[in-house]
C-alpha atoms as a PDB file:
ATOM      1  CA  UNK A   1     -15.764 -26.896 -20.516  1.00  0.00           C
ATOM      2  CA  UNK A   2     -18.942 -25.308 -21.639  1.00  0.00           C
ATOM      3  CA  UNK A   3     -19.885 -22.047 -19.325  1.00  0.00           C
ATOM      4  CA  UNK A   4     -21.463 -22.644 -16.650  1.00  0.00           C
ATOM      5  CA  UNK A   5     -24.398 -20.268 -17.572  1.00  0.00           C
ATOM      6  CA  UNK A   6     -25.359 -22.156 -20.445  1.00  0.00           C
ATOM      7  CA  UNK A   7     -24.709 -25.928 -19.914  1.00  0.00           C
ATOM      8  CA  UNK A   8     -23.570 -26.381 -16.995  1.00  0.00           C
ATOM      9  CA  UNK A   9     -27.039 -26.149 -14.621  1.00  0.00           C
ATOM     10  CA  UNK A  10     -28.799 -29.002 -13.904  1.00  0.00           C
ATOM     11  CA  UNK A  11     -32.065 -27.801 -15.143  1.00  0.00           C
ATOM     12  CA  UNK A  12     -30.441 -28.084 -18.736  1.00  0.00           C
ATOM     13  CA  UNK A  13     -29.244 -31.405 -18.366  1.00  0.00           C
ATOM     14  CA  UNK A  14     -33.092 -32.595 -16.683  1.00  0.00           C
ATOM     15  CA  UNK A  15     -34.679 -31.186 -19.666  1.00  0.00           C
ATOM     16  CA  UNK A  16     -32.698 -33.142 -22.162  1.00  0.00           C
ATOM     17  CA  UNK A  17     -33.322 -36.303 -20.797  1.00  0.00           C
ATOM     18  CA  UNK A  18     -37.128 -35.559 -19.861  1.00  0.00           C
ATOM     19  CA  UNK A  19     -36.855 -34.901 -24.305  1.00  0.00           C
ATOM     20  CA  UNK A  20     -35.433 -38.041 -24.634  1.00  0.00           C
ATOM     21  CA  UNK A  21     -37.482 -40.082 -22.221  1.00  0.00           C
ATOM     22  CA  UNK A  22     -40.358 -38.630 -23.586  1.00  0.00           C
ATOM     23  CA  UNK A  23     -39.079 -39.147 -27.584  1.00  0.00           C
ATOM     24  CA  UNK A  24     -38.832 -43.239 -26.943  1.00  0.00           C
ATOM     25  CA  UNK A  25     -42.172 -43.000 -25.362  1.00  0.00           C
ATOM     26  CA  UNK A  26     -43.063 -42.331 -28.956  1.00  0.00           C
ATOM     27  CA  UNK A  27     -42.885 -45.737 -30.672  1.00  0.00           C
ATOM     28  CA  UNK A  28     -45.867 -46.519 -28.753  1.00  0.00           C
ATOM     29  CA  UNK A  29     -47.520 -44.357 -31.167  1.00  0.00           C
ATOM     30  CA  UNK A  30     -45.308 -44.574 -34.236  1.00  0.00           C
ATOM     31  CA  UNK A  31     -43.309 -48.035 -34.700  1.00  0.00           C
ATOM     32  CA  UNK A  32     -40.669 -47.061 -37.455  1.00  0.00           C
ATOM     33  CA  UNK A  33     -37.751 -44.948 -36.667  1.00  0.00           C
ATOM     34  CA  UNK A  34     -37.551 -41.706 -39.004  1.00  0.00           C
ATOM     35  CA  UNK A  35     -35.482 -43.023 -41.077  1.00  0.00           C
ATOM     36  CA  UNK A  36     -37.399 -46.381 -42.331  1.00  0.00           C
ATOM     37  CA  UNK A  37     -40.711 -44.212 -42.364  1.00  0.00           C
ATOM     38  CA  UNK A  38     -39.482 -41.921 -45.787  1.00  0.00           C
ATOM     39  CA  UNK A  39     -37.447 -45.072 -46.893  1.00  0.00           C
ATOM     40  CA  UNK A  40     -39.032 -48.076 -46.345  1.00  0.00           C
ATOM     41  CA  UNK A  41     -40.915 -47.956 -50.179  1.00  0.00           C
ATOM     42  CA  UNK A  42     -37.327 -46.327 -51.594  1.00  0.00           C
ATOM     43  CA  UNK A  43     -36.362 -49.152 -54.398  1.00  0.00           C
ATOM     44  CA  UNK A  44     -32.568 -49.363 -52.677  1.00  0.00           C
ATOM     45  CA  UNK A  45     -34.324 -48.580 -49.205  1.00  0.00           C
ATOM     46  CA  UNK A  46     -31.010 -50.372 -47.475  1.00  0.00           C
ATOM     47  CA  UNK A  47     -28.221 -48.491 -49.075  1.00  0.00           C
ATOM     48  CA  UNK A  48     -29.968 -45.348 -48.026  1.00  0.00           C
ATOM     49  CA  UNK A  49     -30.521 -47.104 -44.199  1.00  0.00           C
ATOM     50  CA  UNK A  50     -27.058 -47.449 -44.477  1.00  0.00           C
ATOM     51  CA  UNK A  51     -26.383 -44.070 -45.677  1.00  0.00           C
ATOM     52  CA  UNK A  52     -28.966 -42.496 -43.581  1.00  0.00           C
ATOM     53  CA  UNK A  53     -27.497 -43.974 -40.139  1.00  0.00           C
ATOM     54  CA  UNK A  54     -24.071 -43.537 -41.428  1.00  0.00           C
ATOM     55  CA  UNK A  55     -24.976 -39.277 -41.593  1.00  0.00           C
ATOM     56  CA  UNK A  56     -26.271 -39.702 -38.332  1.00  0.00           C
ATOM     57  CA  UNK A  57     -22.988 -41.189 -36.676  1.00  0.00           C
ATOM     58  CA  UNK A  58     -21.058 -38.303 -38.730  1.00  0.00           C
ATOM     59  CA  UNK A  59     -23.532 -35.749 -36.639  1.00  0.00           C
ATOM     60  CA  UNK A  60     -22.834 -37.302 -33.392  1.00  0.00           C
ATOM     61  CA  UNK A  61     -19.177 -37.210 -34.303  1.00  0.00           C
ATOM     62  CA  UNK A  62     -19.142 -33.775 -35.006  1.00  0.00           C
ATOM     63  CA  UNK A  63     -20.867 -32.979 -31.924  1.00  0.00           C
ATOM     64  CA  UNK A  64     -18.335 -35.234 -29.666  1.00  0.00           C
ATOM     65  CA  UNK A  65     -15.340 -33.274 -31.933  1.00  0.00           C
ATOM     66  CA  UNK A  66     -16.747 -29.528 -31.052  1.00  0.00           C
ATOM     67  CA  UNK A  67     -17.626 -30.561 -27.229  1.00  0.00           C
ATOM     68  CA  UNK A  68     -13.941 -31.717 -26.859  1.00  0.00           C
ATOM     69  CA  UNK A  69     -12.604 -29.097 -28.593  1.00  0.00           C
ATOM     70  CA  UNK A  70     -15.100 -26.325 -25.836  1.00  0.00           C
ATOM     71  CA  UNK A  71     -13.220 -28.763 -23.264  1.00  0.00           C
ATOM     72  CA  UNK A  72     -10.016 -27.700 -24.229  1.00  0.00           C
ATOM     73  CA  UNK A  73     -10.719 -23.719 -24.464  1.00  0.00           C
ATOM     74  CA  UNK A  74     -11.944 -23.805 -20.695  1.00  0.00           C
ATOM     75  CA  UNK A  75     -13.436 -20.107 -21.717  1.00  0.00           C
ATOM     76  CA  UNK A  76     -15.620 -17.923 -19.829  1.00  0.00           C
ATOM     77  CA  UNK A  77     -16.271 -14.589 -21.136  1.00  0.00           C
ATOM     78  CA  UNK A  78     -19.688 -12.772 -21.735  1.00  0.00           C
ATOM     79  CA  UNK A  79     -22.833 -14.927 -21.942  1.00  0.00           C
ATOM     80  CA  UNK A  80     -23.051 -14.239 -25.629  1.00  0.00           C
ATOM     81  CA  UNK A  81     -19.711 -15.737 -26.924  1.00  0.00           C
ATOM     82  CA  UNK A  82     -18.378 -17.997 -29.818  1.00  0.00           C
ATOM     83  CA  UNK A  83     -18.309 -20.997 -27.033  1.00  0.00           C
ATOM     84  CA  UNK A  84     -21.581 -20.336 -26.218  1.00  0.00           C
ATOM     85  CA  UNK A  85     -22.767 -20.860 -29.933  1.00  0.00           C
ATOM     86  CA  UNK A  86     -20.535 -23.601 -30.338  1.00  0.00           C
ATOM     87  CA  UNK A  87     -22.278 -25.366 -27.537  1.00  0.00           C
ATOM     88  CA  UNK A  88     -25.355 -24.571 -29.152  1.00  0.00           C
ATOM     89  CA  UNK A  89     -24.896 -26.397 -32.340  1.00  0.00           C
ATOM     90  CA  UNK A  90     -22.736 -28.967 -30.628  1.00  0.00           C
ATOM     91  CA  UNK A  91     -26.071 -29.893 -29.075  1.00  0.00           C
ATOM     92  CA  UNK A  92     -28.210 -29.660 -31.648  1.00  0.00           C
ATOM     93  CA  UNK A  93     -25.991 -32.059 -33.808  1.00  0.00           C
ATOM     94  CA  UNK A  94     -26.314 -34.534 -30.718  1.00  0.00           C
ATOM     95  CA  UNK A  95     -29.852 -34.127 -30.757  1.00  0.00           C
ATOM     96  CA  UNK A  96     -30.299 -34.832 -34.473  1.00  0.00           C
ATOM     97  CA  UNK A  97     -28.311 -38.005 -34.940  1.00  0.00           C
ATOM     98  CA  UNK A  98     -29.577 -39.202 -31.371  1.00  0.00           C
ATOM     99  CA  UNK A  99     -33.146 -38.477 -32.559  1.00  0.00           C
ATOM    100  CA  UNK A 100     -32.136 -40.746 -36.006  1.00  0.00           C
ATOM    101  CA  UNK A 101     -32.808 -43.737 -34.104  1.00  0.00           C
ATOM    102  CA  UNK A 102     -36.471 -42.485 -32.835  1.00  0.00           C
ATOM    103  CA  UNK A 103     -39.697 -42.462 -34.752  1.00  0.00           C
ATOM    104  CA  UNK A 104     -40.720 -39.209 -36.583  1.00  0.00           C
ATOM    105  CA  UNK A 105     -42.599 -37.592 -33.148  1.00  0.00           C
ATOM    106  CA  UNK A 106     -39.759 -38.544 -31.161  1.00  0.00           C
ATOM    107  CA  UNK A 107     -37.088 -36.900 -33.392  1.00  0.00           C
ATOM    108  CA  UNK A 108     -39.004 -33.845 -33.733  1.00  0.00           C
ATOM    109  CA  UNK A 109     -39.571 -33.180 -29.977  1.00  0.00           C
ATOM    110  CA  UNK A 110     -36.394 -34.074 -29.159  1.00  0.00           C
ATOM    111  CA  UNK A 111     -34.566 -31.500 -31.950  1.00  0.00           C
ATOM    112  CA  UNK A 112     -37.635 -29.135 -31.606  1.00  0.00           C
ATOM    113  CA  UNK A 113     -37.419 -29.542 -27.768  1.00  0.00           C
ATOM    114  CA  UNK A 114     -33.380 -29.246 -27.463  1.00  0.00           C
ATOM    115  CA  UNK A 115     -33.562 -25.854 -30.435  1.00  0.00           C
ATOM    116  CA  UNK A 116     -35.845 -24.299 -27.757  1.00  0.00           C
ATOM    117  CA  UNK A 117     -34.252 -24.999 -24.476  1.00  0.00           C
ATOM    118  CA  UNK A 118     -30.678 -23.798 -26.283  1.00  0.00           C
ATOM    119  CA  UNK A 119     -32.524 -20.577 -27.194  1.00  0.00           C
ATOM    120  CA  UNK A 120     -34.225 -19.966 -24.024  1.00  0.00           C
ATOM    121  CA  UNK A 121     -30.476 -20.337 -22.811  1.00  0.00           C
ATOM    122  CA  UNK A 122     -29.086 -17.995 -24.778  1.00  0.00           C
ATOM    123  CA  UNK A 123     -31.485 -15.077 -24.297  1.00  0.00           C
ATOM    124  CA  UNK A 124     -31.460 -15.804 -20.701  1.00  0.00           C
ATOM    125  CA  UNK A 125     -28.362 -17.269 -19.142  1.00  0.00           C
ATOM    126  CA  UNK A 126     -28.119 -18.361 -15.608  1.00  0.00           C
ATOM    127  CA  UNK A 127     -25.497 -15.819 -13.704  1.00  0.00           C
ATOM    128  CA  UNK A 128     -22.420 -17.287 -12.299  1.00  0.00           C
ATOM    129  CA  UNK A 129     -22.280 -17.190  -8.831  1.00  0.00           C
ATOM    130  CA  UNK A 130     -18.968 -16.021  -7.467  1.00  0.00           C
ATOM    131  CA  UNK A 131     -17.644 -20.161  -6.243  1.00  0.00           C
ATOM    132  CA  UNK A 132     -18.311 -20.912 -10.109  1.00  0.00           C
ATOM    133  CA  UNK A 133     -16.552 -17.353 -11.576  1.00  0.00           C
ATOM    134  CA  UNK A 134     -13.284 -18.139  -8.981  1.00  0.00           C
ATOM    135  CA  UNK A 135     -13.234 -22.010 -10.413  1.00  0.00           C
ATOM    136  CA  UNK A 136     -13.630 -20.707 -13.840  1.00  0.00           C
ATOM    137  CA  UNK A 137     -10.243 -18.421 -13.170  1.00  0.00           C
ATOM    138  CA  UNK A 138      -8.625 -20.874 -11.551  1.00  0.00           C
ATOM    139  CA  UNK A 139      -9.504 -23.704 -14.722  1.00  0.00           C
ATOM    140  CA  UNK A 140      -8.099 -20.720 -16.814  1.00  0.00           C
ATOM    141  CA  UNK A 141      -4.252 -20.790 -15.660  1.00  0.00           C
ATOM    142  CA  UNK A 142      -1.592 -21.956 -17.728  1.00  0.00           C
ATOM    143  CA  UNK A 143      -0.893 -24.705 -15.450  1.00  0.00           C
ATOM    144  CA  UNK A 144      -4.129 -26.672 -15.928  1.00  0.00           C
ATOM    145  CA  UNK A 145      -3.028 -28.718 -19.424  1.00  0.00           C
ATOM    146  CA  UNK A 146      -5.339 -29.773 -21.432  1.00  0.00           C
ATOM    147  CA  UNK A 147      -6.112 -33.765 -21.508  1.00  0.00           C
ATOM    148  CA  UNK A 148      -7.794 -35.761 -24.180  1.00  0.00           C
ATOM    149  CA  UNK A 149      -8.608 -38.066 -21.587  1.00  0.00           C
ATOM    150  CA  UNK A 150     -10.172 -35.856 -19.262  1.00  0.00           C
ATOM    151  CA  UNK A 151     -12.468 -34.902 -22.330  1.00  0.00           C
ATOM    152  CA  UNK A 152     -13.321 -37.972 -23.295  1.00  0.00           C
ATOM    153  CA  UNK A 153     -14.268 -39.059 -20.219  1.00  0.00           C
ATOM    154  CA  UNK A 154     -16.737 -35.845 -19.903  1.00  0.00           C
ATOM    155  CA  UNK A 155     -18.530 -36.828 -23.101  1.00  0.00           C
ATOM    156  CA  UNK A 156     -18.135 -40.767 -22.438  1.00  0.00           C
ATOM    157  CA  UNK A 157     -21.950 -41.328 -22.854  1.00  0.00           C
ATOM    158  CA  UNK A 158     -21.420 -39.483 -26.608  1.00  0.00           C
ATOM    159  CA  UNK A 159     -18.620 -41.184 -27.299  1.00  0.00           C
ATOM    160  CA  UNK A 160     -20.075 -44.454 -26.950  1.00  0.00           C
ATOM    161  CA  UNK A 161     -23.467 -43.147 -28.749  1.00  0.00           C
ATOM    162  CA  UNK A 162     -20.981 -42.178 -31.639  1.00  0.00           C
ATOM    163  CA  UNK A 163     -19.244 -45.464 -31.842  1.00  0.00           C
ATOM    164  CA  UNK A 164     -22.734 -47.544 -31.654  1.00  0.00           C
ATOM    165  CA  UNK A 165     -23.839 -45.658 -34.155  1.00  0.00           C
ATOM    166  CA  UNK A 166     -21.037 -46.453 -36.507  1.00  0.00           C
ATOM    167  CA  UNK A 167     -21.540 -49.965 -35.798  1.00  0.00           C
ATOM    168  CA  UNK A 168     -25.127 -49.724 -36.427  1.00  0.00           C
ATOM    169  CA  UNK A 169     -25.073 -48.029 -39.270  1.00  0.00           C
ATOM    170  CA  UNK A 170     -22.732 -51.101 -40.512  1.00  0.00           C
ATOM    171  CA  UNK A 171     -24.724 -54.330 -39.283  1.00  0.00           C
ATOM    172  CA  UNK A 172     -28.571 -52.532 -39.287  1.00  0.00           C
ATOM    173  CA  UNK A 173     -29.629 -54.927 -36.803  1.00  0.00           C
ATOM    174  CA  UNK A 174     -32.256 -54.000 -34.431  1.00  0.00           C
ATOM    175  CA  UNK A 175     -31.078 -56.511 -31.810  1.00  0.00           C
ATOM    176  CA  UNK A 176     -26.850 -55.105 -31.691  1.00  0.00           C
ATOM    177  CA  UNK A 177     -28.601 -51.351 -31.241  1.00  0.00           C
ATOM    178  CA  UNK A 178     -30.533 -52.293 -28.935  1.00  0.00           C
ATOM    179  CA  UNK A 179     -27.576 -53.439 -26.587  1.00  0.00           C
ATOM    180  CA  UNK A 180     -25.368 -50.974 -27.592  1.00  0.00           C
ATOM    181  CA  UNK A 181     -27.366 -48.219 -27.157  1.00  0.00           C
ATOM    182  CA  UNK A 182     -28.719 -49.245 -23.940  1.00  0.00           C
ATOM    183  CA  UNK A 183     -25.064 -49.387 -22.682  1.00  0.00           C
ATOM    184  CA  UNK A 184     -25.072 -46.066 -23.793  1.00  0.00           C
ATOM    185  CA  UNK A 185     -28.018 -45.012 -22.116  1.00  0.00           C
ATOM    186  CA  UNK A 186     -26.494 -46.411 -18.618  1.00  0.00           C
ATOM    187  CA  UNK A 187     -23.257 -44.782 -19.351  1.00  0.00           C
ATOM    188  CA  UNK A 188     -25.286 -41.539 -19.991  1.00  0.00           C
ATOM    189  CA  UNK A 189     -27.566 -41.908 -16.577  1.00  0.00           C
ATOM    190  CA  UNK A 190     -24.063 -42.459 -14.665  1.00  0.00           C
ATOM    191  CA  UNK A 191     -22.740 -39.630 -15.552  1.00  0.00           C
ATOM    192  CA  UNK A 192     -25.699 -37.246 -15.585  1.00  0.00           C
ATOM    193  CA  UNK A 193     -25.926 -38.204 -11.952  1.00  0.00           C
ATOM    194  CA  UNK A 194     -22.408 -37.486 -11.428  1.00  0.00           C
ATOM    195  CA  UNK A 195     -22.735 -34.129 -13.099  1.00  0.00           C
ATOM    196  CA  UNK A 196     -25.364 -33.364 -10.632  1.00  0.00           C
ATOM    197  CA  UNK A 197     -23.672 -34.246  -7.422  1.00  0.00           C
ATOM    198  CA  UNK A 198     -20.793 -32.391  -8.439  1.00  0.00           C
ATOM    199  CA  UNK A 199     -23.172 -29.649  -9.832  1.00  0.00           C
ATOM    200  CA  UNK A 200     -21.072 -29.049 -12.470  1.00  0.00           C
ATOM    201  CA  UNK A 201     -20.265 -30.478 -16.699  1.00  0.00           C
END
């Protein structure tokens, strides 16, 4: 679990989507995702879409891998620690191969956007409050095992964004992303809401 200072408040997870919302809002402006604007004149222009998509589901991956693995060290030390950082570029990563798919604006308010909020989060992290500190002790006992599950379920919405991007980067068809990654986005609006009943990640 990422600490509650950092990741867990509700005004981090608003801000990311108000990023993203605002990124697809962008191909009214721009119609070529990033990656077909610097390839589309490239002489093998869909090996490199292939390629290009292909880094981007490796990013996502990578992401999903180090969010799991925060899930698993259920730390919560000082509000400068290695998870902390961690979550940091686990974000970051998300927001890079997310922001593949989006055209050139998009990607660079959604990385620029996500680099900023992560900093303004780490120079100035929300206090715990003593129900979240007692929770956070409690989460720490030997007792509580680990569970892949559990984890995956947490990150569902990036797990599917990691798989549809692995199929997308195999098929390049505008149509199969479309669906997939609108099932992702549903998955990802279900459980942002359900992070902020339970006011917690």
């Amino acid at each position: 679990m990422v600490p509650r200072s950092f990741a867990g408040n509700r005004l981090s997870l608003a801000i990311r989507a108000a990023l993203l919302t605002a990124g697809l809002f962008t191909y009214l402006i721009s119609p070529d995702d990033v990656v077909w604007r610097f390839i589309k004149t490239a002489r093998h222009a869909r090996a490199l879409e292939h390629a290009a998509f292909g880094i981007a589901a490796a990013f996502l991956g990578f992401a999903l891998l180090l969010k799991v693995r925060l899930s698993a060290h259920l730390e919560n030390q000082s509000s400068h620690n290695p998870s902390l950082e961690t979550a940091i570029v686990a974000n970051l990563m998300q927001a890079i191969g997310i922001g593949s798919l989006l055209p050139l604006p998009g990607f660079l308010l959604l990385v620029g956007g996500d680099a900023a909020a992560s900093l303004v989060a780490y120079k100035h992290p929300i206090p715990e409050g003593p129900v979240a500190e007692r929770n956070s002790r409690q989460a720490l006992r030997p007792s509580q095992a680990f569970r892949l599950s559990d984890a995956l379920v947490m990150h569902s919405a990036l797990c599917l964004a990691f798989l549809s991007m692995i199929v997308f980067s195999i098929v390049l068809i505008d149509r199969v992303a479309d669906v997939l990654f609108g099932m992702t986005a549903l998955v990802s609006i279900a459980a942002n809401v359900r992070t902020f009943l339970r006011g917690n990640v």
